[in-house]
Protein backbone atom coordinates (compact mmCIF):
# COMPACT_ATOMS: atom_id res chain seq x y z
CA UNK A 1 87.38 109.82 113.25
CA UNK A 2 87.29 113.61 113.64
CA UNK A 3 84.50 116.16 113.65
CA UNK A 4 84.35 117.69 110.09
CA UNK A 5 82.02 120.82 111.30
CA UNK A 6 84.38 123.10 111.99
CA UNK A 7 86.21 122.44 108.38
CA UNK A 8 86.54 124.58 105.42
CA UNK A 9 84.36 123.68 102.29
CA UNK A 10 86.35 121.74 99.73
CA UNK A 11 86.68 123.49 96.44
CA UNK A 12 86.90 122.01 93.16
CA UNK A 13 87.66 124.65 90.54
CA UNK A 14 86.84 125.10 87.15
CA UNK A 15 86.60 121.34 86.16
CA UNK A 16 86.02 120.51 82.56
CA UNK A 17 85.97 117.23 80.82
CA UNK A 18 87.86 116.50 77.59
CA UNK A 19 86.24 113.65 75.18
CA UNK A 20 89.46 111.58 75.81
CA UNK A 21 89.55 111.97 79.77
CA UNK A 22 85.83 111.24 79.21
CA UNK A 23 86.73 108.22 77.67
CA UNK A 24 89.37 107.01 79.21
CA UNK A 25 87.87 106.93 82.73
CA UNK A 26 84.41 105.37 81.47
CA UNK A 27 86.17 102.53 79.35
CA UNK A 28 88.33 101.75 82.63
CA UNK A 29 85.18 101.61 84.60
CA UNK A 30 83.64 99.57 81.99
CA UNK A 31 86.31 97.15 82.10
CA UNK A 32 85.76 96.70 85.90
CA UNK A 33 82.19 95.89 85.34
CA UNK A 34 81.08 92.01 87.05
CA UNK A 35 79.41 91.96 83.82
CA UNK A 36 82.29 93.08 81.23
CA UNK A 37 84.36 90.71 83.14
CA UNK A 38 82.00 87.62 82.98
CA UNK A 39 81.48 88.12 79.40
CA UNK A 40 85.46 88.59 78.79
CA UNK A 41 85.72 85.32 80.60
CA UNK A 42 82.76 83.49 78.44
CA UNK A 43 83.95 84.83 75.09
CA UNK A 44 87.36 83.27 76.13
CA UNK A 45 85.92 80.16 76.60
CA UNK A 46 84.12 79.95 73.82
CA UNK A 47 86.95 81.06 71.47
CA UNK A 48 88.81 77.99 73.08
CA UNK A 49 86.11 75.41 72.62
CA UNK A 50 85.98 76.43 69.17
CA UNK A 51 89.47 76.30 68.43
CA UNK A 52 89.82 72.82 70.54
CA UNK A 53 86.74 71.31 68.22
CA UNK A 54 88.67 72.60 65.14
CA UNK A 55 91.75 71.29 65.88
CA UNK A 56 90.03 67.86 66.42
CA UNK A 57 87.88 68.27 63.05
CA UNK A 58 90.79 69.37 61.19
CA UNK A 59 93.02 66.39 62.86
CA UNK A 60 90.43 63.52 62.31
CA UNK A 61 90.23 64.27 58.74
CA UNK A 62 93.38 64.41 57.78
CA UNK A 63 93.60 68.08 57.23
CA UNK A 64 90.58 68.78 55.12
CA UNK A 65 87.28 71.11 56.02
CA UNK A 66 84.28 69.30 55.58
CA UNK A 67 82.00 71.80 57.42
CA UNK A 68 82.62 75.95 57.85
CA UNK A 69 80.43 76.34 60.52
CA UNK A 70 83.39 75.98 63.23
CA UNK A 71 85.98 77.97 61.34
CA UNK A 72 83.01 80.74 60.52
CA UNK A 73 82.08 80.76 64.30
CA UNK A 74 85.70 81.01 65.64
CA UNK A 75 86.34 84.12 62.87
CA UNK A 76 83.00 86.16 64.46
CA UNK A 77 83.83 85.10 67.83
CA UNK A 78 87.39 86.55 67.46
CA UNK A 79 86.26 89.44 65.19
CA UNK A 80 83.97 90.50 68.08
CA UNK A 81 86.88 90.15 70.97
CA UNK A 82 88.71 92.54 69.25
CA UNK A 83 85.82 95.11 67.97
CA UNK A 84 83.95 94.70 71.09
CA UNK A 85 86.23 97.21 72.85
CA UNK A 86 86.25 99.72 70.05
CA UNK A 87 82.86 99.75 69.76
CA UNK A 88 82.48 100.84 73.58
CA UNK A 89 84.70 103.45 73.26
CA UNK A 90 82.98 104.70 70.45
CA UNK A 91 79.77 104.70 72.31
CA UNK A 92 81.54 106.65 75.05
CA UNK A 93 82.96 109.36 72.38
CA UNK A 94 79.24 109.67 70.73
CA UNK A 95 77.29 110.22 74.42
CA UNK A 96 80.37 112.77 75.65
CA UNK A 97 79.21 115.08 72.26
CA UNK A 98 76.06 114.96 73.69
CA UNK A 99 76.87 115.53 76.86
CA UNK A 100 76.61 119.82 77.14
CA UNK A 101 77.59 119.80 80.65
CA UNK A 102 80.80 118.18 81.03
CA UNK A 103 82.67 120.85 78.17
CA UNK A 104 81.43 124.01 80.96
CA UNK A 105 83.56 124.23 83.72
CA UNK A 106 81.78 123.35 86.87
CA UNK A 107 82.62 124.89 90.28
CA UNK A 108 82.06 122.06 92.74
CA UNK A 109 81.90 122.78 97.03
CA UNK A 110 81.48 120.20 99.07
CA UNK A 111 80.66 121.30 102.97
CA UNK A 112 80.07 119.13 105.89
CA UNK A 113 76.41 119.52 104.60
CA UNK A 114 75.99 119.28 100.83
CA UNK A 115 77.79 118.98 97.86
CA UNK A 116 77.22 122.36 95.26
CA UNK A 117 77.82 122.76 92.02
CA UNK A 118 77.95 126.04 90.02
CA UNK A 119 78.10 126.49 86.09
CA UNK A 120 77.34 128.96 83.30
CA UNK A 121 74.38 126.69 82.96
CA UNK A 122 72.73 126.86 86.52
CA UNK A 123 73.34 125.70 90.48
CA UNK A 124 72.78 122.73 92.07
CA UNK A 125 72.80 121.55 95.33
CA UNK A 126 72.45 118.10 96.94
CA UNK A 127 72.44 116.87 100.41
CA UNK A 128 75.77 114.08 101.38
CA UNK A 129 72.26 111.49 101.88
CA UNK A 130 71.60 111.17 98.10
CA UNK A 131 75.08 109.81 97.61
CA UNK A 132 75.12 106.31 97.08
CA UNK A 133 78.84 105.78 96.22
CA UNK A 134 82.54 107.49 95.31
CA UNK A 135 84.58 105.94 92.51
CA UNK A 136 88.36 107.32 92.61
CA UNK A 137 89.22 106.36 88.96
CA UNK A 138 93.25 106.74 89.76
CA UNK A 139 94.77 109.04 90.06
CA UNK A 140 92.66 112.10 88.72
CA UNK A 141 89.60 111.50 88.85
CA UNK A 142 86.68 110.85 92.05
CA UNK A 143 83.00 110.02 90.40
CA UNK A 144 80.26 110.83 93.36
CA UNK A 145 77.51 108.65 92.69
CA UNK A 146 73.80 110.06 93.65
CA UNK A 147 71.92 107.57 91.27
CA UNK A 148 73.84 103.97 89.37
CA UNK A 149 73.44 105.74 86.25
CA UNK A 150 74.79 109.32 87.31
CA UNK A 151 77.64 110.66 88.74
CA UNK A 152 79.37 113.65 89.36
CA UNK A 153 82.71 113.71 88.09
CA UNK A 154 85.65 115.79 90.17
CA UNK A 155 89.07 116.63 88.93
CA UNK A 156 91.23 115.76 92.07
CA UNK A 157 94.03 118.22 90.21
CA UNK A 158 91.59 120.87 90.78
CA UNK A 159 90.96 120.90 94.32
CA UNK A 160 92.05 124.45 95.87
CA UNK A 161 94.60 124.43 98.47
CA UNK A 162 95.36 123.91 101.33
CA UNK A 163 92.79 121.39 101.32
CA UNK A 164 94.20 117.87 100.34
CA UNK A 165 92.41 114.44 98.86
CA UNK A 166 92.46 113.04 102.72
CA UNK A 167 90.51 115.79 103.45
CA UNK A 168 88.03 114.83 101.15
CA UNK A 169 88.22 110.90 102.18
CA UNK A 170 87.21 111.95 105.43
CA UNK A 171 84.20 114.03 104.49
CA UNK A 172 83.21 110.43 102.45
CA UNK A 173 84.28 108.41 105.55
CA UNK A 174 81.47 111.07 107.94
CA UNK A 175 78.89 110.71 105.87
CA UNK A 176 79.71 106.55 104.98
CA UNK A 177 80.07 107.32 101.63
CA UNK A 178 81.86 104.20 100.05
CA UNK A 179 84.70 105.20 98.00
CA UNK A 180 86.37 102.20 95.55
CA UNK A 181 89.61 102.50 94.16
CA UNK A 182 89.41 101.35 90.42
């Protein structure tokens, strides 16, 4: 691996958010979740044990319903598969309105030292330490991570030439940043 001291801050210009870029990148990170994923899996299962013990109902009684509970269950389970993911993206639409920061356009600088970042609303600075993780939400978009429920989100579109995105995968790499493709 090379020395990064010697190398040019990487600029990130004038990055702004829009609620469906917001949206779209959270949703596909949601979807990645362990948890999202477990509960996908359970919900299928569920939805088939249901429909196996209502086929077998139906079938040993000759066609008739003598109890709703099974057909009622199977009709919430399924009316929750296919709201569930609605109702996320919704969520993710409602916090990006109240979300002032991602509609400025943020100036971000990462050095060999720190990563900056410069708004309308104020500076910040941070130190490469406090970050615990990069996302690179393919192709556009690389979330830096200083706390599970923060990040800093960088338009890859933006960064100022001649600098490149290996450029930047190398400053992660110096400081063992982890970055995840999703």
């Amino acid at each position: 691996m090379s020395d990064l001291a010697g190398m040019q801050p990487l600029v990130f210009s004038q990055i702004t958010m829009s609620a469906d870029e917001y949206v779209a990148v959270n949703f596909r990170l949601w979807r990645q979740q362990p948890a999202t994923r477990r509960n996908n899996w359970l919900l299928l299962i569920g939805l088939g044990l249901l429909s196996f013990s209502l086929f077998v109902r139906v079938s040993q009684q000759n066609g008739q319903f003598t109890a709703w509970s099974t057909p009622v269950f199977l009709l919430v389970g399924l009316l929750y598969a296919l709201l569930r993911p609605v109702l996320v993206r919704w969520t993710l639409r409602r916090g990006y309105s109240k979300n002032a920061v991602l509609n400025e356009p943020v100036d971000f600088i990462l050095t060999t030292d720190e990563i900056i970042g410069r708004s309308e609303l104020g500076q910040f600075s941070g130190k490469w330490a406090t970050i615990r993780r990069a996302v690179l939400v393919q192709p556009d978009w690389l979330l830096l991570y200083p706390t599970e429920a923060a990040c800093y989100y960088l338009d890859v579109r933006r960064l100022q030439a001649p600098a490149t995105f290996p450029d930047v995968e190398r400053l992660l790499a110096q400081h063992q940043i982890p970055l995840r493709r999703v």
